[in-house]
PDB file of N, CA and C in Angstrom:
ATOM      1  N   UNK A   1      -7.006   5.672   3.997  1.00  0.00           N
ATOM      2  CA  UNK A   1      -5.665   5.115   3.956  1.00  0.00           C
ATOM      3  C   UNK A   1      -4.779   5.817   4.969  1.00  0.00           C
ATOM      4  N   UNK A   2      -3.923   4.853   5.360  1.00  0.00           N
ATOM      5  CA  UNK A   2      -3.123   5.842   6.363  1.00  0.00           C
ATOM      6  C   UNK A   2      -1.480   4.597   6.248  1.00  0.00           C
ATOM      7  N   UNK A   3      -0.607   4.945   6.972  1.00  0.00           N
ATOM      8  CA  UNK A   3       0.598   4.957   6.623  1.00  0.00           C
ATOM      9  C   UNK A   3       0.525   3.035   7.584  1.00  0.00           C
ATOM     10  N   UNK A   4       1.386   2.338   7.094  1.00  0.00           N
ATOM     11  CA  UNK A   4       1.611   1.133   7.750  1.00  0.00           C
ATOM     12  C   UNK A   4       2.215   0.794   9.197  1.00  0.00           C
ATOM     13  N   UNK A   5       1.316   0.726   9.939  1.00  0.00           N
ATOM     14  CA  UNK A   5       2.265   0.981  11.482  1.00  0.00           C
ATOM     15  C   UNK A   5       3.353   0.220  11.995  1.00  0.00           C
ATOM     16  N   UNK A   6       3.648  -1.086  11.151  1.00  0.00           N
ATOM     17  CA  UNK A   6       4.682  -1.510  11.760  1.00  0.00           C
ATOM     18  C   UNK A   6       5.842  -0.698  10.803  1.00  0.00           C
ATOM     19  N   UNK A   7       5.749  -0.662   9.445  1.00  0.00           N
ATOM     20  CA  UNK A   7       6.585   0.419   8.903  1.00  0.00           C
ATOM     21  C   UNK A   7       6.866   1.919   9.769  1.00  0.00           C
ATOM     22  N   UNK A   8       5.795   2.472  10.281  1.00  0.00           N
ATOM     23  CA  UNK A   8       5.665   3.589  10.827  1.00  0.00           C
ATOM     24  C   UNK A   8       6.923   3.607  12.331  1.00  0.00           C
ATOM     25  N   UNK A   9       6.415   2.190  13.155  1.00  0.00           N
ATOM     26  CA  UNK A   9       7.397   2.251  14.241  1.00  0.00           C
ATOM     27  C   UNK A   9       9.143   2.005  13.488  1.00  0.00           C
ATOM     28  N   UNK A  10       9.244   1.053  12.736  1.00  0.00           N
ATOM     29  CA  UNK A  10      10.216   0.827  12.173  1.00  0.00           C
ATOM     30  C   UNK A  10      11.144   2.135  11.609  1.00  0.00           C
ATOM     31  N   UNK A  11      10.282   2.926  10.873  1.00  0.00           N
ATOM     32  CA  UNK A  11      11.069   4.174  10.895  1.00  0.00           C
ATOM     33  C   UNK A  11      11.282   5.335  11.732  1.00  0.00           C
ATOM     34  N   UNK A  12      10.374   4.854  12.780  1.00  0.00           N
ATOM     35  CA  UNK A  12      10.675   5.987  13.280  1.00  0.00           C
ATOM     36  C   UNK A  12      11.811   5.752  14.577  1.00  0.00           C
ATOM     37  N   UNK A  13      11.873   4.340  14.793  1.00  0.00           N
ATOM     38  CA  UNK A  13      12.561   3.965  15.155  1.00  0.00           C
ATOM     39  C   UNK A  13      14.270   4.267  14.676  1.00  0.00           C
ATOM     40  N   UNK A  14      14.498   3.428  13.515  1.00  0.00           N
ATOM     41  CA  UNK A  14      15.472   4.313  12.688  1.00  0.00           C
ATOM     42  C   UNK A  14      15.734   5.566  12.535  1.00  0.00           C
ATOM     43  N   UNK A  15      15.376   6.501  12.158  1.00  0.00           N
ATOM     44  CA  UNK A  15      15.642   7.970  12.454  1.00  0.00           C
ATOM     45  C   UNK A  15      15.837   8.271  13.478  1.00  0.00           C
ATOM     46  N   UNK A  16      15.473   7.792  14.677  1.00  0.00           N
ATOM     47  CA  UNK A  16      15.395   7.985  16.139  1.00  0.00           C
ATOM     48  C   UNK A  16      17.391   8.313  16.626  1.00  0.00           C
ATOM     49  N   UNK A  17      17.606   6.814  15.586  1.00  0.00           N
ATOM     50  CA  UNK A  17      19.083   6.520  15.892  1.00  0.00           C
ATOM     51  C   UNK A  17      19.930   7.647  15.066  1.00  0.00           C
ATOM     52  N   UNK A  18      19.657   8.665  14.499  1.00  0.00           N
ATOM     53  CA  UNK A  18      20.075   9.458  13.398  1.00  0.00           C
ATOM     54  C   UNK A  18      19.707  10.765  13.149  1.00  0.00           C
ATOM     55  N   UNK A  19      20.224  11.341  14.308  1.00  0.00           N
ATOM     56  CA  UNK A  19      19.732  12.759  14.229  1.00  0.00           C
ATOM     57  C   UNK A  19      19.914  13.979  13.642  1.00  0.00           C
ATOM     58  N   UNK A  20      20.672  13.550  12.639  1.00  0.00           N
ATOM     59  CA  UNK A  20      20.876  14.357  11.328  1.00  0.00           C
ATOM     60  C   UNK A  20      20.137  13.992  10.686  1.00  0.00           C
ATOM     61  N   UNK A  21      19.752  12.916  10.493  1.00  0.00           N
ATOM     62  CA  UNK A  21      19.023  12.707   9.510  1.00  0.00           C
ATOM     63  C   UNK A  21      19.514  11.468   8.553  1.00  0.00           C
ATOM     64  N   UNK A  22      18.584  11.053   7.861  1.00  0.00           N
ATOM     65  CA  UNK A  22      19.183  10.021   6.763  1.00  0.00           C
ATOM     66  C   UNK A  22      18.848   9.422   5.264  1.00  0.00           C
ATOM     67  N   UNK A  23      19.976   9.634   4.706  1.00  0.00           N
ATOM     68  CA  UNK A  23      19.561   9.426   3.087  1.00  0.00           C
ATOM     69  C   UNK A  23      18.707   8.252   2.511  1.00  0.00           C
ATOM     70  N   UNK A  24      17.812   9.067   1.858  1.00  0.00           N
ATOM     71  CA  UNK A  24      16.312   8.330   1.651  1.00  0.00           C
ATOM     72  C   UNK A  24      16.548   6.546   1.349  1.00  0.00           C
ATOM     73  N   UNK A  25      17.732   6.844   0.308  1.00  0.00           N
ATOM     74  CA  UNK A  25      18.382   5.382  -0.268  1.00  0.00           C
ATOM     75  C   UNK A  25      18.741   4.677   0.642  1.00  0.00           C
ATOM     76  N   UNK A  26      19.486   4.709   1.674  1.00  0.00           N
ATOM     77  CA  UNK A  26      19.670   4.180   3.161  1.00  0.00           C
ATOM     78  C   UNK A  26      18.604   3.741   3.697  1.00  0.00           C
ATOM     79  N   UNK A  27      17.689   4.792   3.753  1.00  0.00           N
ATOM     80  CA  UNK A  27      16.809   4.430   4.642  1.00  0.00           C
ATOM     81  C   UNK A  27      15.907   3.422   4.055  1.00  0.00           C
ATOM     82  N   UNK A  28      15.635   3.110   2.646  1.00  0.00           N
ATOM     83  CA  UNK A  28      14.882   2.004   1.859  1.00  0.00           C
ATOM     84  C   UNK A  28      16.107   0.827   1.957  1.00  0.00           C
ATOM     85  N   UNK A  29      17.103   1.029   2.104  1.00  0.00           N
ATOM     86  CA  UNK A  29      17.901  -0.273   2.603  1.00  0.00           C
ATOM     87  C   UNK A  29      17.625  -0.623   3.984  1.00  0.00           C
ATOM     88  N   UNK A  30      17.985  -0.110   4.879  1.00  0.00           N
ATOM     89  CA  UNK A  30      17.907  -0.225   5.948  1.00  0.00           C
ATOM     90  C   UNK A  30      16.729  -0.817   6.486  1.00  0.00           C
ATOM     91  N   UNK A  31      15.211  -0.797   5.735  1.00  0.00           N
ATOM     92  CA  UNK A  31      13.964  -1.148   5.892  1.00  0.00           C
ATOM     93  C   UNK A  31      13.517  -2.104   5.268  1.00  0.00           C
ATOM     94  N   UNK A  32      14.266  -1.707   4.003  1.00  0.00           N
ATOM     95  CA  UNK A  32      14.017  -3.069   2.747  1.00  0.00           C
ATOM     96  C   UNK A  32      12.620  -2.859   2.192  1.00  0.00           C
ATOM     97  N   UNK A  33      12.342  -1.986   1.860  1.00  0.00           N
ATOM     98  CA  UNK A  33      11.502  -1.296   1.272  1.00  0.00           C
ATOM     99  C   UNK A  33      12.000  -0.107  -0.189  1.00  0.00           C
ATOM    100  N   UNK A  34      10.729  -0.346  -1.142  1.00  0.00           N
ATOM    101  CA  UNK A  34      11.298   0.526  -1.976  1.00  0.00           C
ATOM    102  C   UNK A  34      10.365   1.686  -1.977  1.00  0.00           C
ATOM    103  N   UNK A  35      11.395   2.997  -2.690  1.00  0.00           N
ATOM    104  CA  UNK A  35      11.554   4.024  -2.936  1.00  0.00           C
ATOM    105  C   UNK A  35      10.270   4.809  -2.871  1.00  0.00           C
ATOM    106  N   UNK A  36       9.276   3.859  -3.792  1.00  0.00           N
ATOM    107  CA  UNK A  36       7.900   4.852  -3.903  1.00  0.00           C
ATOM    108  C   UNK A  36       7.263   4.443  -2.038  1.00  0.00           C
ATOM    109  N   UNK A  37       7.454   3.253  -1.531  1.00  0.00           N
ATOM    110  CA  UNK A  37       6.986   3.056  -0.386  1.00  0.00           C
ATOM    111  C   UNK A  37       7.079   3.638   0.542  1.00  0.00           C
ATOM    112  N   UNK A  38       8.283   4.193   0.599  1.00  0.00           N
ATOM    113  CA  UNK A  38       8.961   5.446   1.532  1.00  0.00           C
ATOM    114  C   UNK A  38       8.575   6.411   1.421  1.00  0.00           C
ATOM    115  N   UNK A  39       8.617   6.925   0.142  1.00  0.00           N
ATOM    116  CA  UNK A  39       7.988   8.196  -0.043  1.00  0.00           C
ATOM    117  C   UNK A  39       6.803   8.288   0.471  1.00  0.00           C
ATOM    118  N   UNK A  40       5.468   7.562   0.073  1.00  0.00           N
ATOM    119  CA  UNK A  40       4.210   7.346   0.483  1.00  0.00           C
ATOM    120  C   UNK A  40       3.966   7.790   1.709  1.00  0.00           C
ATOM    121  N   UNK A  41       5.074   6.424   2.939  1.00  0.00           N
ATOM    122  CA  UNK A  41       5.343   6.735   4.176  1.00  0.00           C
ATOM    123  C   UNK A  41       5.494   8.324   4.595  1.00  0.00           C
ATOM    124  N   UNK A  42       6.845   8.764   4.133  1.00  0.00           N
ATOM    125  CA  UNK A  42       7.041  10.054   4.423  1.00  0.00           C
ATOM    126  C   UNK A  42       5.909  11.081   4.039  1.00  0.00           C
ATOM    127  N   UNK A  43       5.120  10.612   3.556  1.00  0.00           N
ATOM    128  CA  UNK A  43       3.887  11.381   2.789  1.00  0.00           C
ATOM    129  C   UNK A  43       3.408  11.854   3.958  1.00  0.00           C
ATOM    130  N   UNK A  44       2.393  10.469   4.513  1.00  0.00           N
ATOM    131  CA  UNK A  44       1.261  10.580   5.934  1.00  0.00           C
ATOM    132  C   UNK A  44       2.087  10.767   6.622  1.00  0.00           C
ATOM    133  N   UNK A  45       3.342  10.299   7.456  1.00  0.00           N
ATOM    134  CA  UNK A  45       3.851  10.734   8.484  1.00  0.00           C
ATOM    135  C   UNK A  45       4.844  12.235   8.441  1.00  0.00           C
ATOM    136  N   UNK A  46       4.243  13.120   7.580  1.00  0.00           N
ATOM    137  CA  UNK A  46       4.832  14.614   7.781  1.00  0.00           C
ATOM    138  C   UNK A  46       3.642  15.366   7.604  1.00  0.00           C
ATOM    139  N   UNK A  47       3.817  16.949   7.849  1.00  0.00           N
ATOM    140  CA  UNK A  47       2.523  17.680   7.865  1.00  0.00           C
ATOM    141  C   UNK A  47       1.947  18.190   6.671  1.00  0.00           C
ATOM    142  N   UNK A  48       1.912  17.904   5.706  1.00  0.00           N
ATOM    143  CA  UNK A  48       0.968  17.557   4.507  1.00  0.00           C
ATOM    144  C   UNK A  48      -0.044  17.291   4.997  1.00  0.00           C
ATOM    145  N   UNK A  49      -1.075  17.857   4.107  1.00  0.00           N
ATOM    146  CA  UNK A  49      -2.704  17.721   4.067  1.00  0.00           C
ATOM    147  C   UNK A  49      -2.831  16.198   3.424  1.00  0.00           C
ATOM    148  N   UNK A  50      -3.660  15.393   3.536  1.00  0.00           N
ATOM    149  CA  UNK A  50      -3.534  14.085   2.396  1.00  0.00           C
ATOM    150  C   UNK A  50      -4.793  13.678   3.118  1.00  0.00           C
ATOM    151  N   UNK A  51      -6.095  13.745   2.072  1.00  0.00           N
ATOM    152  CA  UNK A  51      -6.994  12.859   2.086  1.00  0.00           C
ATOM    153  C   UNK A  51      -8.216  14.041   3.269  1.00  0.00           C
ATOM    154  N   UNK A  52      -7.510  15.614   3.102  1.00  0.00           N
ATOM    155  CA  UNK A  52      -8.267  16.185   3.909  1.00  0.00           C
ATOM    156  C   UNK A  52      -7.970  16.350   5.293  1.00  0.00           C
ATOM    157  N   UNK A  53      -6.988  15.813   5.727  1.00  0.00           N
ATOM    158  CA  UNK A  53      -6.537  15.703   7.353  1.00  0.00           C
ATOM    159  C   UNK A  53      -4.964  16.403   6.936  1.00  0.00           C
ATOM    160  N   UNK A  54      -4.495  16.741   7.638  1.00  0.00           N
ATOM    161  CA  UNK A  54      -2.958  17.148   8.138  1.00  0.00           C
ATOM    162  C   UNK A  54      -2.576  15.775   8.803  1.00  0.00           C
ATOM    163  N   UNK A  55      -1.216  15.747   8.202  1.00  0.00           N
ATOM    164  CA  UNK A  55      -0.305  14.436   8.817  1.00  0.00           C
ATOM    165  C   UNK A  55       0.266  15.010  10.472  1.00  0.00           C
ATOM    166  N   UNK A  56       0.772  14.226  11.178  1.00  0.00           N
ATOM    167  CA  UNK A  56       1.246  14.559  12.157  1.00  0.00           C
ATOM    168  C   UNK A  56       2.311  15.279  12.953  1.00  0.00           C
ATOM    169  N   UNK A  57       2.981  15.365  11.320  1.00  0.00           N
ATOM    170  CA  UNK A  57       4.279  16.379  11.531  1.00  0.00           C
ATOM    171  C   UNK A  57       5.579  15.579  12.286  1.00  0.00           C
ATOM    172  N   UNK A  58       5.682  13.961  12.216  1.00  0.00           N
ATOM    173  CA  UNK A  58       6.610  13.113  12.298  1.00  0.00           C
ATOM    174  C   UNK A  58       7.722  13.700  11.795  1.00  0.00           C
ATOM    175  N   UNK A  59       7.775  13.547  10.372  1.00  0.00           N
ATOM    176  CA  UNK A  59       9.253  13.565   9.811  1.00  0.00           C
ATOM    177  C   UNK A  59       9.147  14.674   8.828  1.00  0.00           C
ATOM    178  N   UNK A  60      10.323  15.098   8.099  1.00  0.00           N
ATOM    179  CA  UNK A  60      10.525  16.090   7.018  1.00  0.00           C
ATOM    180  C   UNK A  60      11.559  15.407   5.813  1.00  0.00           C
ATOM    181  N   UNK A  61      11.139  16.051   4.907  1.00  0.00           N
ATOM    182  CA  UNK A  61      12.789  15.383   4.121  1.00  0.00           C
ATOM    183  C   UNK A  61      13.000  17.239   4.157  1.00  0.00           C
ATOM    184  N   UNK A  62      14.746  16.954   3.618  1.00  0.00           N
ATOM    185  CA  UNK A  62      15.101  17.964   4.016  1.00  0.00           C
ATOM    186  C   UNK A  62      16.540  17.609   2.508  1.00  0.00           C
ATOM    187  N   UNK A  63      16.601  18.580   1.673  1.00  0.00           N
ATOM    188  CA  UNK A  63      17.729  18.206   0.653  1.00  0.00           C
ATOM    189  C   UNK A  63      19.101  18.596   1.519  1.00  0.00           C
ATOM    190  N   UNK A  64      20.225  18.076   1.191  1.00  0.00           N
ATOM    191  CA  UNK A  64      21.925  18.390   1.321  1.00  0.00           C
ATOM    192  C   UNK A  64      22.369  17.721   0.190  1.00  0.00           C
ATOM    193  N   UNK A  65      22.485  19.119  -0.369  1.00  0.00           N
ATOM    194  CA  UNK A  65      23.442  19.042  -1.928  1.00  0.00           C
ATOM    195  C   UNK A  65      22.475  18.026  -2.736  1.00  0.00           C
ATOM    196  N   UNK A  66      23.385  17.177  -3.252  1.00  0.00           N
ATOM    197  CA  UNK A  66      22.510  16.056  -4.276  1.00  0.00           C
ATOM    198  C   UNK A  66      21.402  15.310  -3.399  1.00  0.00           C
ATOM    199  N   UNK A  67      21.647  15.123  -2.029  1.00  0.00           N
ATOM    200  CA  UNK A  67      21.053  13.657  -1.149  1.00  0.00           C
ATOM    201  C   UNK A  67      19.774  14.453  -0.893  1.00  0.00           C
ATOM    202  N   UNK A  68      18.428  13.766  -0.590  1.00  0.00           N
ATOM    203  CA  UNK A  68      17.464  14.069   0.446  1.00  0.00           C
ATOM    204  C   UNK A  68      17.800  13.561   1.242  1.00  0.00           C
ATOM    205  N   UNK A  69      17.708  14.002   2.629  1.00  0.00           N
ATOM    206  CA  UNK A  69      17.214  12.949   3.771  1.00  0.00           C
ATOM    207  C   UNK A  69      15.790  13.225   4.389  1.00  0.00           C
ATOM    208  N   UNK A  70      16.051  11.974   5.368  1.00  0.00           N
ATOM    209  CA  UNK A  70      14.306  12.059   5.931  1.00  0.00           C
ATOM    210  C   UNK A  70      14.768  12.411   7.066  1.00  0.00           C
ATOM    211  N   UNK A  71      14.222  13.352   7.915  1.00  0.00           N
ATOM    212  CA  UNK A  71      14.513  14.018   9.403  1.00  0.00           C
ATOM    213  C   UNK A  71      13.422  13.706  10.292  1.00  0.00           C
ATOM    214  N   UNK A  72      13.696  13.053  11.135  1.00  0.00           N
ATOM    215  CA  UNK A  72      12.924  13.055  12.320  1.00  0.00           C
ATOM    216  C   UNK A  72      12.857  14.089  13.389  1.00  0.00           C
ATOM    217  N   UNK A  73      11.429  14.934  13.219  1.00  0.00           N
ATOM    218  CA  UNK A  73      10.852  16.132  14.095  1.00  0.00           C
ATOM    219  C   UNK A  73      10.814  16.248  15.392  1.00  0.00           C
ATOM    220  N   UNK A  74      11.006  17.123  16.443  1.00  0.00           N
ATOM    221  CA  UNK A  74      10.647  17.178  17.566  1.00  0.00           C
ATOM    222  C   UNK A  74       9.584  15.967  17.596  1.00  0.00           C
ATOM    223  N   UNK A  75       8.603  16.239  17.169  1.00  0.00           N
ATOM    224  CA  UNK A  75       7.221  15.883  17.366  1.00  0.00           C
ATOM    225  C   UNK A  75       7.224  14.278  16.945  1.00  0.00           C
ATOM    226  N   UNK A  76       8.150  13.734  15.671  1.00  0.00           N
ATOM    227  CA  UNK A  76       8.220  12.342  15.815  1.00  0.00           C
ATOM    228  C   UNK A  76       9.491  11.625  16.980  1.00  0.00           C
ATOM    229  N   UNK A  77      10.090  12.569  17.510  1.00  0.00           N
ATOM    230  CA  UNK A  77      10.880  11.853  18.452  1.00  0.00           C
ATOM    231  C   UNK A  77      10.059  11.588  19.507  1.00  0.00           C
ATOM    232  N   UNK A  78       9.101  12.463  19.797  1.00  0.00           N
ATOM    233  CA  UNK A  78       8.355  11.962  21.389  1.00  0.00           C
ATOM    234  C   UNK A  78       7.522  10.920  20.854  1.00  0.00           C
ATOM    235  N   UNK A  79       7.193  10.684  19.537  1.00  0.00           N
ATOM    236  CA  UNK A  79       6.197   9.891  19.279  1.00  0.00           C
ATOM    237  C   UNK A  79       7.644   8.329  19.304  1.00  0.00           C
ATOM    238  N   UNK A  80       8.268   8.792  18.384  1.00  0.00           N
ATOM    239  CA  UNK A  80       9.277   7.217  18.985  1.00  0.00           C
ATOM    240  C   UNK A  80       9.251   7.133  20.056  1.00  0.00           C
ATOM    241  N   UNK A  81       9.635   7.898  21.010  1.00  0.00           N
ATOM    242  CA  UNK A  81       9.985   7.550  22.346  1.00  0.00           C
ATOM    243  C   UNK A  81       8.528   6.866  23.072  1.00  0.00           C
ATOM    244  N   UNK A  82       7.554   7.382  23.271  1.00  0.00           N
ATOM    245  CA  UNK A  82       6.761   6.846  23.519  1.00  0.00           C
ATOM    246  C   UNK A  82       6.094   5.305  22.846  1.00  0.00           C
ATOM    247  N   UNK A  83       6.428   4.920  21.093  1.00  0.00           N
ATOM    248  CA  UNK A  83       6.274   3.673  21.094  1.00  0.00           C
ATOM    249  C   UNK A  83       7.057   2.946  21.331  1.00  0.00           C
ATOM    250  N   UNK A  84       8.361   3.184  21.569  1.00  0.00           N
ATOM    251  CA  UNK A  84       9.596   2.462  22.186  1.00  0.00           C
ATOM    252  C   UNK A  84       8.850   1.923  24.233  1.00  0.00           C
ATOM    253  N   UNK A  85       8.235   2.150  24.773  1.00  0.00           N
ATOM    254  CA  UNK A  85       8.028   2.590  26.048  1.00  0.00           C
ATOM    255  C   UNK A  85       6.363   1.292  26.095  1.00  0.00           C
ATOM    256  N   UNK A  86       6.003   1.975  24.835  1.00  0.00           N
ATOM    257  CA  UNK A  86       4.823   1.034  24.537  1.00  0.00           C
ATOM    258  C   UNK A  86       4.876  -0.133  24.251  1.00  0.00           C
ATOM    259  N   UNK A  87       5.594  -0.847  23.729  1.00  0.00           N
ATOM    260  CA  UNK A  87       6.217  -1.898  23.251  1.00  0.00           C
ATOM    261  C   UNK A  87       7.281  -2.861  24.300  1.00  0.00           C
ATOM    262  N   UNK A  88       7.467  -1.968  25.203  1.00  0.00           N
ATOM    263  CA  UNK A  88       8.218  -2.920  26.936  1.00  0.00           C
ATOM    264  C   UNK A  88       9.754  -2.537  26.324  1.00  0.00           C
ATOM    265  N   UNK A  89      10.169  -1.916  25.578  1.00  0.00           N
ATOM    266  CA  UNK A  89      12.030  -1.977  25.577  1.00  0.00           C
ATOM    267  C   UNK A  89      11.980  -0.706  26.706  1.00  0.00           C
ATOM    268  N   UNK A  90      13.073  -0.867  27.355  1.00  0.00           N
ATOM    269  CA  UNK A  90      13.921   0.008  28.125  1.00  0.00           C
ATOM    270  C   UNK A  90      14.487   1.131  27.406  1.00  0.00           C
TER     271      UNK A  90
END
């Protein structure tokens, strides 16, 4: 199993735009996806072990006060940037 890639560009896309970061609830609006789906997501695309492999170290959640957010890493910004590039947008 591994994480859904058009979900995968989609968020990482989003975070891309948000470099603080962004509240998990947002971000399941913003995608239209629910809660456990995200999580899942954020599962494989951060560096967690899952299934015996290490994830890629994309994203983090990261708490402020009551909110989580999901943070996009050094390491998932070059990966946006590069499927942004892959995909023909400017």
């Amino acid at each position: 199993m591994s994480a859904d890639p058009l979900l995968t560009a989609r968020l990482l896309h989003l975070l891309a735009e948000a470099p603080e970061g962004m509240a998990l609830a947002r971000v399941c609006k913003r995608l239209d996806v629910r809660m456990s789906v995200l999580l899942r997501t954020l599962a494989w695309l951060g560096d967690a072990e899952l299934a015996g492999q290490a994830g890629p170290g994309w994203v983090r959640v990261e708490r402020a006060g009551e909110r989580e957010l999901a943070v996009l890493t050094a390491a998932g910004r070059a990966a946006a940037q590069t499927l942004h590039a892959e995909v023909g947008h400017d």
